[in-house]
C-alpha atoms as a PDB file:
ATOM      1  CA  UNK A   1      56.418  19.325 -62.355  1.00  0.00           C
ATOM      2  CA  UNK A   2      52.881  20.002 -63.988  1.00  0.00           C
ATOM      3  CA  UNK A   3      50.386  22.366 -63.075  1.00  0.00           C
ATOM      4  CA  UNK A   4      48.429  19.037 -62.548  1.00  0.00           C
ATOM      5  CA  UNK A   5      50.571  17.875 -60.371  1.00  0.00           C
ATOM      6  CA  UNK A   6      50.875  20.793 -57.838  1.00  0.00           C
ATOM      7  CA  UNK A   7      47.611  21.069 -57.558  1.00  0.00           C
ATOM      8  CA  UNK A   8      47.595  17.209 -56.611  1.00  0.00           C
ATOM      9  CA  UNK A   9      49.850  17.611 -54.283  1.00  0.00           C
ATOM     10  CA  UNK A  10      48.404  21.025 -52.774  1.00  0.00           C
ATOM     11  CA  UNK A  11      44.905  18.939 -52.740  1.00  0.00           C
ATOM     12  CA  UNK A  12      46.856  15.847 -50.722  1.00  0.00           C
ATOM     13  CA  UNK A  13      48.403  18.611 -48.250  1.00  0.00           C
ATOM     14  CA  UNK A  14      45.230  20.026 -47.469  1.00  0.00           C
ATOM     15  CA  UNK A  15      43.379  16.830 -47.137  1.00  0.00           C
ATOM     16  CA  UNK A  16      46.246  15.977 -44.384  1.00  0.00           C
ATOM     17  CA  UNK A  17      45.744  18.737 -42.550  1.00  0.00           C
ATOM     18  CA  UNK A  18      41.945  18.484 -42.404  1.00  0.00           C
ATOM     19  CA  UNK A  19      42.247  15.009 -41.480  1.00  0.00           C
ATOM     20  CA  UNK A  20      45.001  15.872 -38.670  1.00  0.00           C
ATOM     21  CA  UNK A  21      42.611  18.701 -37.317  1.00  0.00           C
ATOM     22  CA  UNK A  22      39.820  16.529 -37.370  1.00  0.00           C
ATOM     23  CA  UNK A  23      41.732  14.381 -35.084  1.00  0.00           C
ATOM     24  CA  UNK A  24      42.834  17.235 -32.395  1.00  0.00           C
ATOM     25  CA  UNK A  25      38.958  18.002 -32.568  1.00  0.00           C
ATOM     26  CA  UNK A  26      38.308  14.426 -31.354  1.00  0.00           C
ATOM     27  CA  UNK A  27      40.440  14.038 -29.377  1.00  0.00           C
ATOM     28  CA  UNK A  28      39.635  17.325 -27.498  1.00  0.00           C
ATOM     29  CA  UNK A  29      36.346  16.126 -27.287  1.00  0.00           C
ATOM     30  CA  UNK A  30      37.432  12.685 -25.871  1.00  0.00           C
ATOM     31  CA  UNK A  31      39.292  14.420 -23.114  1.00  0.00           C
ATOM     32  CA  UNK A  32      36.333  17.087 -22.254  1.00  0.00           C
ATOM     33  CA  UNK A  33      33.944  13.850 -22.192  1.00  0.00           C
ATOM     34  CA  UNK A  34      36.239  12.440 -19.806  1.00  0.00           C
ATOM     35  CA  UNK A  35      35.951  15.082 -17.654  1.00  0.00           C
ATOM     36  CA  UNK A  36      32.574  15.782 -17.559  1.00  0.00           C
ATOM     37  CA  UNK A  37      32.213  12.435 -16.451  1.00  0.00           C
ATOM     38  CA  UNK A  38      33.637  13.379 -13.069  1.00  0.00           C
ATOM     39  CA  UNK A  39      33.351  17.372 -12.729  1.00  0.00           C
ATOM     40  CA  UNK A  40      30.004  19.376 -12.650  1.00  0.00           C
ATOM     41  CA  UNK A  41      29.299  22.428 -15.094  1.00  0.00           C
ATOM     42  CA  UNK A  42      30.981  24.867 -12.708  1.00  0.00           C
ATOM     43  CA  UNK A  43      34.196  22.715 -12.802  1.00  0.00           C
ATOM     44  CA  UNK A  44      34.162  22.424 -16.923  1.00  0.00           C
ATOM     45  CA  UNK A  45      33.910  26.000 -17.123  1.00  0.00           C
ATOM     46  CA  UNK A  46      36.597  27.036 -14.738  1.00  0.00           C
ATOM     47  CA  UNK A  47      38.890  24.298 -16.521  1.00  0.00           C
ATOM     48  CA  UNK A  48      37.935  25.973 -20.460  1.00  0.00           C
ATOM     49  CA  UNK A  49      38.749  29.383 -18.610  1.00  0.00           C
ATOM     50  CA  UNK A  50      41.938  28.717 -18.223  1.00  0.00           C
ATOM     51  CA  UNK A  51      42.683  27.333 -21.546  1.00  0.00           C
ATOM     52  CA  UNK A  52      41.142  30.258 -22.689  1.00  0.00           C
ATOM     53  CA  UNK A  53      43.332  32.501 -20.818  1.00  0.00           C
ATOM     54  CA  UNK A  54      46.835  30.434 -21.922  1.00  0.00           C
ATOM     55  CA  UNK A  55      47.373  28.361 -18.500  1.00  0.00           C
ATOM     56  CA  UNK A  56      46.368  24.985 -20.488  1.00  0.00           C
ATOM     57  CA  UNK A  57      47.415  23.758 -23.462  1.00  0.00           C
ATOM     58  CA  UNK A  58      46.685  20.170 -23.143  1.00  0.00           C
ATOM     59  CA  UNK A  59      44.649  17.779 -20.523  1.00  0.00           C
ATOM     60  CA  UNK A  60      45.897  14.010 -20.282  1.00  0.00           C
ATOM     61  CA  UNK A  61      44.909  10.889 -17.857  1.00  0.00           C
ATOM     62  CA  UNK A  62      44.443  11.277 -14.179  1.00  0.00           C
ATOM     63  CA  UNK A  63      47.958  10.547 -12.349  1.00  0.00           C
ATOM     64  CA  UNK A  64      46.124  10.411  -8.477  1.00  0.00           C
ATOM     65  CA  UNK A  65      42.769  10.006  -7.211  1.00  0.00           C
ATOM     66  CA  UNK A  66      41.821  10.381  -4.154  1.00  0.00           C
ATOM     67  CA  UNK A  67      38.440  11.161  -2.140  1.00  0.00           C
ATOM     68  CA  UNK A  68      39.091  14.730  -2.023  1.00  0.00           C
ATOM     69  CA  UNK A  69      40.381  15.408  -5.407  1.00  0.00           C
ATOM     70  CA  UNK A  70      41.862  14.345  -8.673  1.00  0.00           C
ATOM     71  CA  UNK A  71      45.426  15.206 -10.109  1.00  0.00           C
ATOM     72  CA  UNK A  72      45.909  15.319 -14.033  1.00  0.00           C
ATOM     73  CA  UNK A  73      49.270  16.005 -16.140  1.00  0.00           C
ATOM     74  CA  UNK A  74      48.759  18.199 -18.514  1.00  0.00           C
ATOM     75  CA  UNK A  75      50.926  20.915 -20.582  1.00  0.00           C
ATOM     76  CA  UNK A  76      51.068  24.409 -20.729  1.00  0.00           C
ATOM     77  CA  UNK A  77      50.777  26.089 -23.990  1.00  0.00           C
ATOM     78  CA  UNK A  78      54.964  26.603 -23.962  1.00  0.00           C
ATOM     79  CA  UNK A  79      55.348  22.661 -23.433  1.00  0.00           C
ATOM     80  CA  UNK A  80      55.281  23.181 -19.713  1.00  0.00           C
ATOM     81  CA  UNK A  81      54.315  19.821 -17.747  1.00  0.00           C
ATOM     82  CA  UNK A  82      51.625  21.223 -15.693  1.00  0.00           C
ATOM     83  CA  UNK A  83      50.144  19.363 -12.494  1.00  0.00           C
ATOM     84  CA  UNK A  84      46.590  20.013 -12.461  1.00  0.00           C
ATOM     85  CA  UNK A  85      44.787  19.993  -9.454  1.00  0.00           C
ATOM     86  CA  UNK A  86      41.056  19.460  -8.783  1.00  0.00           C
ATOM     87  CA  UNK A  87      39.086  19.662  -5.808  1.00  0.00           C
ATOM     88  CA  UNK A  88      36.228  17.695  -5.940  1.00  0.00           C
ATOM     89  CA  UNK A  89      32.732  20.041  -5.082  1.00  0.00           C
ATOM     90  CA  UNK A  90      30.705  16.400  -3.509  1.00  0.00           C
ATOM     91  CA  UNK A  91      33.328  15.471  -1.274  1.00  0.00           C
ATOM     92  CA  UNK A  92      31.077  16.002   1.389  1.00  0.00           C
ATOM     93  CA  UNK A  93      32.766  13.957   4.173  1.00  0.00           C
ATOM     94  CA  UNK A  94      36.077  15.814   3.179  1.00  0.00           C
ATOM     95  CA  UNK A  95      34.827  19.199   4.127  1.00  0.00           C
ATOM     96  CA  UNK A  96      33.816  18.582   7.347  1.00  0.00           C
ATOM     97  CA  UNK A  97      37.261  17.900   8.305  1.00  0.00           C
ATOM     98  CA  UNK A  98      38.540  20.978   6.270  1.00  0.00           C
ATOM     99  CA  UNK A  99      37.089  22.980   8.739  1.00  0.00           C
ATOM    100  CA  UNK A 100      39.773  21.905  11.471  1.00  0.00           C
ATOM    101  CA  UNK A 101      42.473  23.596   9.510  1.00  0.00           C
ATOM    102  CA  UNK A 102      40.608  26.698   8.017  1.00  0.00           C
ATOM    103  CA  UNK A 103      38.867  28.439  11.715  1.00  0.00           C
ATOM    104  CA  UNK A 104      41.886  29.235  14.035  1.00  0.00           C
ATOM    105  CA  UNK A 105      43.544  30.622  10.809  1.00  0.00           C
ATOM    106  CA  UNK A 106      43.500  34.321  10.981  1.00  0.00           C
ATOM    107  CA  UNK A 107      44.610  34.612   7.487  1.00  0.00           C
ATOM    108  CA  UNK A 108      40.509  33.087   6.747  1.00  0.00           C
ATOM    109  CA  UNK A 109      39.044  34.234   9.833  1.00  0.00           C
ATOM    110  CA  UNK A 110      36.013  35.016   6.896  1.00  0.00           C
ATOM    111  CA  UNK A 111      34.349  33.124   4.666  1.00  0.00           C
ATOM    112  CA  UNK A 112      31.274  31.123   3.931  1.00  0.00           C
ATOM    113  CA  UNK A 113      30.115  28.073   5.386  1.00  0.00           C
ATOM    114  CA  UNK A 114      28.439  27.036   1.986  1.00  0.00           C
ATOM    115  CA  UNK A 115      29.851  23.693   0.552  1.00  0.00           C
ATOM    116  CA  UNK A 116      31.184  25.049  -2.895  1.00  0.00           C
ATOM    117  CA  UNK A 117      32.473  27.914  -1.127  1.00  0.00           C
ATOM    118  CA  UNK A 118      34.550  25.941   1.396  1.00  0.00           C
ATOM    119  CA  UNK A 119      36.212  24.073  -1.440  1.00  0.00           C
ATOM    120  CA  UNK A 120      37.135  26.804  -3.573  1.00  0.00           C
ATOM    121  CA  UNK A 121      38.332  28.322  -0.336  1.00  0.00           C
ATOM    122  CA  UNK A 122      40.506  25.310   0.293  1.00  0.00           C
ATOM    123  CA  UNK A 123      42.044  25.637  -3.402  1.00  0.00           C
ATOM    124  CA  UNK A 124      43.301  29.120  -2.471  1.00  0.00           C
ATOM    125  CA  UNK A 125      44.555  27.771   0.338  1.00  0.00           C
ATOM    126  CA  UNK A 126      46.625  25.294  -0.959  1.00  0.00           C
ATOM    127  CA  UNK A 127      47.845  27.911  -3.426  1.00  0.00           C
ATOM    128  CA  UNK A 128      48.738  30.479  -0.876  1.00  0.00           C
ATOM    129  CA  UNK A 129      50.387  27.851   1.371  1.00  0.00           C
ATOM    130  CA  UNK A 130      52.444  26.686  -1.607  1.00  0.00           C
ATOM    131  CA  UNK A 131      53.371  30.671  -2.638  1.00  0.00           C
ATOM    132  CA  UNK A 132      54.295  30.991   0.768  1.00  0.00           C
ATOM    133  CA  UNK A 133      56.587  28.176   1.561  1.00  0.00           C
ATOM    134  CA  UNK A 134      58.382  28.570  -1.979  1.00  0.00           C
ATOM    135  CA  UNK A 135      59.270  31.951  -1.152  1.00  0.00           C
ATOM    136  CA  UNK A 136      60.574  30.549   2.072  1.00  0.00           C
ATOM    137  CA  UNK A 137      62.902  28.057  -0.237  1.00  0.00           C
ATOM    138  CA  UNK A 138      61.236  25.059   1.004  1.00  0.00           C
ATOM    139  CA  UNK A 139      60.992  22.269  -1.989  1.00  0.00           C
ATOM    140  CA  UNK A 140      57.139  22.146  -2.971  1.00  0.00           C
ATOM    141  CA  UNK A 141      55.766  22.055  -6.699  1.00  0.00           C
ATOM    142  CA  UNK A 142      55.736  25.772  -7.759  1.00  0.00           C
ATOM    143  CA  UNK A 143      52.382  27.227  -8.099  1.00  0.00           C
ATOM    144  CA  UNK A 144      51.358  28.668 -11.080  1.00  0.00           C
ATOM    145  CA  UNK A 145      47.098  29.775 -10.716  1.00  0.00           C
ATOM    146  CA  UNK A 146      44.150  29.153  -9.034  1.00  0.00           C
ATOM    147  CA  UNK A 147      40.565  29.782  -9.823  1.00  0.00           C
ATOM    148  CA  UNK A 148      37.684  28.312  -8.263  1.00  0.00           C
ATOM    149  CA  UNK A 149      38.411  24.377  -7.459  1.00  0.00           C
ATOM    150  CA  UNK A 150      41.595  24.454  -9.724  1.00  0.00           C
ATOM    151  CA  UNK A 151      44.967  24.344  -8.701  1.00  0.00           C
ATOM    152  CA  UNK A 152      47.479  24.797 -11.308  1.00  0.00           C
ATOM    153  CA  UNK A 153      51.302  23.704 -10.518  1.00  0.00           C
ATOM    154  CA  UNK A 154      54.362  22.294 -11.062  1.00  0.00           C
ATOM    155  CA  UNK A 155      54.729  18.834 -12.074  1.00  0.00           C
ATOM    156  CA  UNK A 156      56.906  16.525 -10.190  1.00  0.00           C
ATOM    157  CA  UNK A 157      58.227  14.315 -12.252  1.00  0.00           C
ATOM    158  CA  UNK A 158      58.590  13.711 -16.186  1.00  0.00           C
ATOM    159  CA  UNK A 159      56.423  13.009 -19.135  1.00  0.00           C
ATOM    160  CA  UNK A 160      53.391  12.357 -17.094  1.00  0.00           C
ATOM    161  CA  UNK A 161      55.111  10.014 -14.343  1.00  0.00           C
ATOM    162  CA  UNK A 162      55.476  11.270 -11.087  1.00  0.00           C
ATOM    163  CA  UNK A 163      58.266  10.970  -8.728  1.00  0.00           C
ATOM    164  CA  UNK A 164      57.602   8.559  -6.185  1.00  0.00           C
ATOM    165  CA  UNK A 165      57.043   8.851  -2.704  1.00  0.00           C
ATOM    166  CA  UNK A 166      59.087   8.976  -0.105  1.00  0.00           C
ATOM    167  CA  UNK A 167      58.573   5.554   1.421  1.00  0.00           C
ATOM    168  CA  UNK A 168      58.794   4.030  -2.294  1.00  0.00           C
ATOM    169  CA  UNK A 169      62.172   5.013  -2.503  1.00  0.00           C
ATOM    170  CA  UNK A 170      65.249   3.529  -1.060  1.00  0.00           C
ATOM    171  CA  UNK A 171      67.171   6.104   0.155  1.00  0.00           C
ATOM    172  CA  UNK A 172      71.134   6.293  -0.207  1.00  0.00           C
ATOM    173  CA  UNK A 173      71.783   9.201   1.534  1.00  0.00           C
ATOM    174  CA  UNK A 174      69.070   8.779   4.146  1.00  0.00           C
ATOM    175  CA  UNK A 175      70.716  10.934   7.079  1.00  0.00           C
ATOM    176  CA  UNK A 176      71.078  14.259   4.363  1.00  0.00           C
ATOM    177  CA  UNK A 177      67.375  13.308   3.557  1.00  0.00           C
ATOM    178  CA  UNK A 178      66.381  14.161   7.296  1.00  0.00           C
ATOM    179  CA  UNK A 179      68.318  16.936   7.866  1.00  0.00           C
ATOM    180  CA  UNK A 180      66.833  18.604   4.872  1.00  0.00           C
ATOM    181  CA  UNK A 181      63.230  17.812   5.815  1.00  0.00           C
ATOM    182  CA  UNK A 182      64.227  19.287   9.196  1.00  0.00           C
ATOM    183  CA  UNK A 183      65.338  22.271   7.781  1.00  0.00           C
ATOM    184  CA  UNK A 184      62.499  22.613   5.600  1.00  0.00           C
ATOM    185  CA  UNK A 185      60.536  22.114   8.578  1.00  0.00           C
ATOM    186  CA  UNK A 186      62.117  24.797  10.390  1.00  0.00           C
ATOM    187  CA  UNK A 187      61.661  27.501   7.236  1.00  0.00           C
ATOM    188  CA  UNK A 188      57.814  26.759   6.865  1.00  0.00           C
ATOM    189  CA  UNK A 189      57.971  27.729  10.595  1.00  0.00           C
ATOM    190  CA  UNK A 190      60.435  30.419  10.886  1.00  0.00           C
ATOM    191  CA  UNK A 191      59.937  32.358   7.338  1.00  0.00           C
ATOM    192  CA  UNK A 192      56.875  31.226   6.252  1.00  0.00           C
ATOM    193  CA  UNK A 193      55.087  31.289   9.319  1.00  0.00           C
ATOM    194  CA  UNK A 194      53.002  27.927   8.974  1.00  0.00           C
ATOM    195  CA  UNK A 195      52.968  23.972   9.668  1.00  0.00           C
ATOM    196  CA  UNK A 196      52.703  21.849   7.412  1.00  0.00           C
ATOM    197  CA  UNK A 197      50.549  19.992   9.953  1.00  0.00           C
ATOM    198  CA  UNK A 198      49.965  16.809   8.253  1.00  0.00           C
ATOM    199  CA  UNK A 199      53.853  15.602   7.042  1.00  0.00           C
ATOM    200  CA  UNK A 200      54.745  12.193   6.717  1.00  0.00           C
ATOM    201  CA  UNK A 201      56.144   9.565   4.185  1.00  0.00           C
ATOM    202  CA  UNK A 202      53.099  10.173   1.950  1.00  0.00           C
ATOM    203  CA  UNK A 203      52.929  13.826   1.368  1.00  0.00           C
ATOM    204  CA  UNK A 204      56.929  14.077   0.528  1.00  0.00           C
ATOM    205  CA  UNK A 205      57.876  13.045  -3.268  1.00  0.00           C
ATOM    206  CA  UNK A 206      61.893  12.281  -3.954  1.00  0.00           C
ATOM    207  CA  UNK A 207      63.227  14.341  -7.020  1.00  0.00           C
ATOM    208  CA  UNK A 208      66.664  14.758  -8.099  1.00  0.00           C
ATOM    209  CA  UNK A 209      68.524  13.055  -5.076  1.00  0.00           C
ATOM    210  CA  UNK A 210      65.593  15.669  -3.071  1.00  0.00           C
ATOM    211  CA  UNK A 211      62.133  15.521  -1.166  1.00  0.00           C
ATOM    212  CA  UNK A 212      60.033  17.406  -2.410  1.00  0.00           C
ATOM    213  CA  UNK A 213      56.723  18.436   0.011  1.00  0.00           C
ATOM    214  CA  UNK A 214      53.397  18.588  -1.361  1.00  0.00           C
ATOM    215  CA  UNK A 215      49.736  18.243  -0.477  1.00  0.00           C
ATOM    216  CA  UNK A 216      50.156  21.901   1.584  1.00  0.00           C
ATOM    217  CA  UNK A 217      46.195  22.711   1.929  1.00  0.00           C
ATOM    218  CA  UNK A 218      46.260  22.072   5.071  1.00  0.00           C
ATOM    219  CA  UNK A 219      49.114  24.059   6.422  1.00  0.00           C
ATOM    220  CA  UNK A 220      48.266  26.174   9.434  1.00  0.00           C
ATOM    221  CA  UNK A 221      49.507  29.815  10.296  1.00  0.00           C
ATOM    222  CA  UNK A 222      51.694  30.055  12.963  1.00  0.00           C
ATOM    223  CA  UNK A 223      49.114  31.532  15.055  1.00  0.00           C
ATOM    224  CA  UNK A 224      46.223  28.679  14.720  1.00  0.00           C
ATOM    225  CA  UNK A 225      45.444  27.233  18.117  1.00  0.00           C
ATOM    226  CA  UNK A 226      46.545  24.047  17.032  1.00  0.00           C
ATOM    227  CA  UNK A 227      50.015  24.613  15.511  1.00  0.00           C
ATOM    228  CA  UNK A 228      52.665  23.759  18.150  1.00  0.00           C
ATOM    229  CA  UNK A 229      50.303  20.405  18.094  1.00  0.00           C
ATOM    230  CA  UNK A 230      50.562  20.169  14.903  1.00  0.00           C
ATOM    231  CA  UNK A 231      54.568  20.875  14.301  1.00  0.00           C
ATOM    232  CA  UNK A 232      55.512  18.582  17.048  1.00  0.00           C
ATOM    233  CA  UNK A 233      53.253  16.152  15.345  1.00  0.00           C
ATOM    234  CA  UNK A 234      55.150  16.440  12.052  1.00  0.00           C
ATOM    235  CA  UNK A 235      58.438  16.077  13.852  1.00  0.00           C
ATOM    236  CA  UNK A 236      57.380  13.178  15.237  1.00  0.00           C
ATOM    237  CA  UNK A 237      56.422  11.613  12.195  1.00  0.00           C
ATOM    238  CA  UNK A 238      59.638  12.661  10.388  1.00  0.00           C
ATOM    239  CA  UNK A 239      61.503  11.233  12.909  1.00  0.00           C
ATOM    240  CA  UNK A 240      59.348   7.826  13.338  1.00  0.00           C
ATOM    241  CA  UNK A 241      60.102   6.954  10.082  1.00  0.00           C
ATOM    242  CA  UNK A 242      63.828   7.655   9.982  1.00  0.00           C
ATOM    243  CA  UNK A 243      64.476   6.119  12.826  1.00  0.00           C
ATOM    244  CA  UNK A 244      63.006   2.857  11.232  1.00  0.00           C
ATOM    245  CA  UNK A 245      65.997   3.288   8.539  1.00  0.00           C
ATOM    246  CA  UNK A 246      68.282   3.427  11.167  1.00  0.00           C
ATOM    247  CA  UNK A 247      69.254   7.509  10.932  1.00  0.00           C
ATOM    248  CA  UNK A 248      70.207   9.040  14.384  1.00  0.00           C
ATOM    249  CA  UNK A 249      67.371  11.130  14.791  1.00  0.00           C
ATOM    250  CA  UNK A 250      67.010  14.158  17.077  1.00  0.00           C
ATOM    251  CA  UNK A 251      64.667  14.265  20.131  1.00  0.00           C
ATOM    252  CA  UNK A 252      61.534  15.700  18.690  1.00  0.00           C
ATOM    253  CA  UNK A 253      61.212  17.820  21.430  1.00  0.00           C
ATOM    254  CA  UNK A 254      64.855  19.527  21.260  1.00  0.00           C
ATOM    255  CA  UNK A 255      63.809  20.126  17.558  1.00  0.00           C
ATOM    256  CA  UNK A 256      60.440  21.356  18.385  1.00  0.00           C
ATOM    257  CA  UNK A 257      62.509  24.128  20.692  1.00  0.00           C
ATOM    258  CA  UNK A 258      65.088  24.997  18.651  1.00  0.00           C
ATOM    259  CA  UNK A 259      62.367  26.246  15.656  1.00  0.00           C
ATOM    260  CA  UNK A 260      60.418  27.942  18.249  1.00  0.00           C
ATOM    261  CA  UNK A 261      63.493  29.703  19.286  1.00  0.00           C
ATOM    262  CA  UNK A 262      64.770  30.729  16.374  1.00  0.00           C
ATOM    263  CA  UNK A 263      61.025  32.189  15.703  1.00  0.00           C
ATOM    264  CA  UNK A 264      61.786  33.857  18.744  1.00  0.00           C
ATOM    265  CA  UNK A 265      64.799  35.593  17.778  1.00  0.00           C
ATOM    266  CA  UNK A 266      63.394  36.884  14.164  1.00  0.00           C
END
């Protein structure tokens, strides 16, 4: 080959990777345009933080939406599927009903009443709740980081689809399903030392023949004034929907003993 013709083809290389850079560059931009969009200044800077600091590689499409906050897929920097969680600072409405599940818990008995605080509170929350059951071996997307209003997880599902609800699913094994939300139950309770306190059909994804809990912000110590409301309130629920599949449920209240008990006894 020529000298002429290396240098050609050196040239054509290096035009193809300027042209494939400019591309990430756009796109990038497309994708911080998007969010700015829907997240204040704060937000955007807590987001480039952690791509700064390795946690993101890469931010796709929304994958939920809801009045409280937005869920996007996105990877981390070793390929990673990340769920990324983000609570939104203007849900106004939203944080007044936070405040049910944050006094009464003595692990916050302290914080301010201030509405960006309350939300960045409730991200820590979430994150703590999650660390906290996982260690307890109860099946909840593994938490990675938090900072500020962003939740980083893992993602339930594959290549950007999640796994589907529980009540989107048509259960073949619907009995072992039960039994394993009951003992999940019971190790939030027992080893973990909180309740879920909002559990039903929509806050429990199927994975892998498995449900898988999520949406744990919420999640009450042991010790709130509310939590033997709230556990016998997620039995019931449990239970209420099984029995519409035609599972021989237990009595919620001979479940709602037997965890107490064996809280008891540790």
């Amino acid at each position: 080959m020529s000298i002429e013709d290396r240098l050609r083809k050196r040239l054509e290389r290096r035009e193809k990777s300027y042209e494939t850079k400019q591309l990430m560059k756009e796109k990038r931009s497309e994708e911080y345009e998007a969010l700015e969009e829907v997240f204040d200044k704060p937000t955007l800077m807590t987001i480039y933080e952690l791509m700064n600091k390795g946690w993101i590689d890469k931010i796709y499409g929304a994958v939920k939406a809801g009045k409280e906050s937005k869920l996007y897929w996105g990877r981390h920097p070793d390929g990673t599927e990340l769920a990324i969680k983000i609570y939104l600072t203007v849900a106004a409405e939203f944080r007044k009903g936070m405040l049910t599940y944050i006094a009464g818990d003595p692990r916050f008995e302290r914080f301010r009443k201030n509405p960006r605080s309350i939300i960045y509170l409730w991200a820590r929350k979430e994150y703590r709740n999650l660390t906290e059951a996982y260690q307890a071996k109860v099946r909840v997307p593994k938490p990675y980081t938090v900072k500020n209003n962003v939740l980083l997880m893992e993602f339930i599902g594959k290549d950007g689809v999640s796994a589907p609800l529980l009540r989107e699913v048509r259960l073949s094994n619907p009995e072992q399903i039960y039994k394993q939300l009951l003992l999940y139950i019971e190790r939030l309770y027992v080893k973990a030392k909180l309740v879920h306190g909002d559990l039903s059909e929509y806050n429990i994804m199927i994975w892998a023949d498995e449900p898988v809990i999520f949406d744990v912000s919420q999640a009450v110590s042991i010790e709130h004034p509310s939590a033997d409301q709230f556990l016998l309130r997620d039995i019931d629920r449990i239970n209420h929907y099984f029995k519409r599949l035609g599972v021989d449920i237990h009595p919620s209240e001979g479940v709602f003993r037997r965890i107490k008990d064996a809280a008891d006894i540790r």
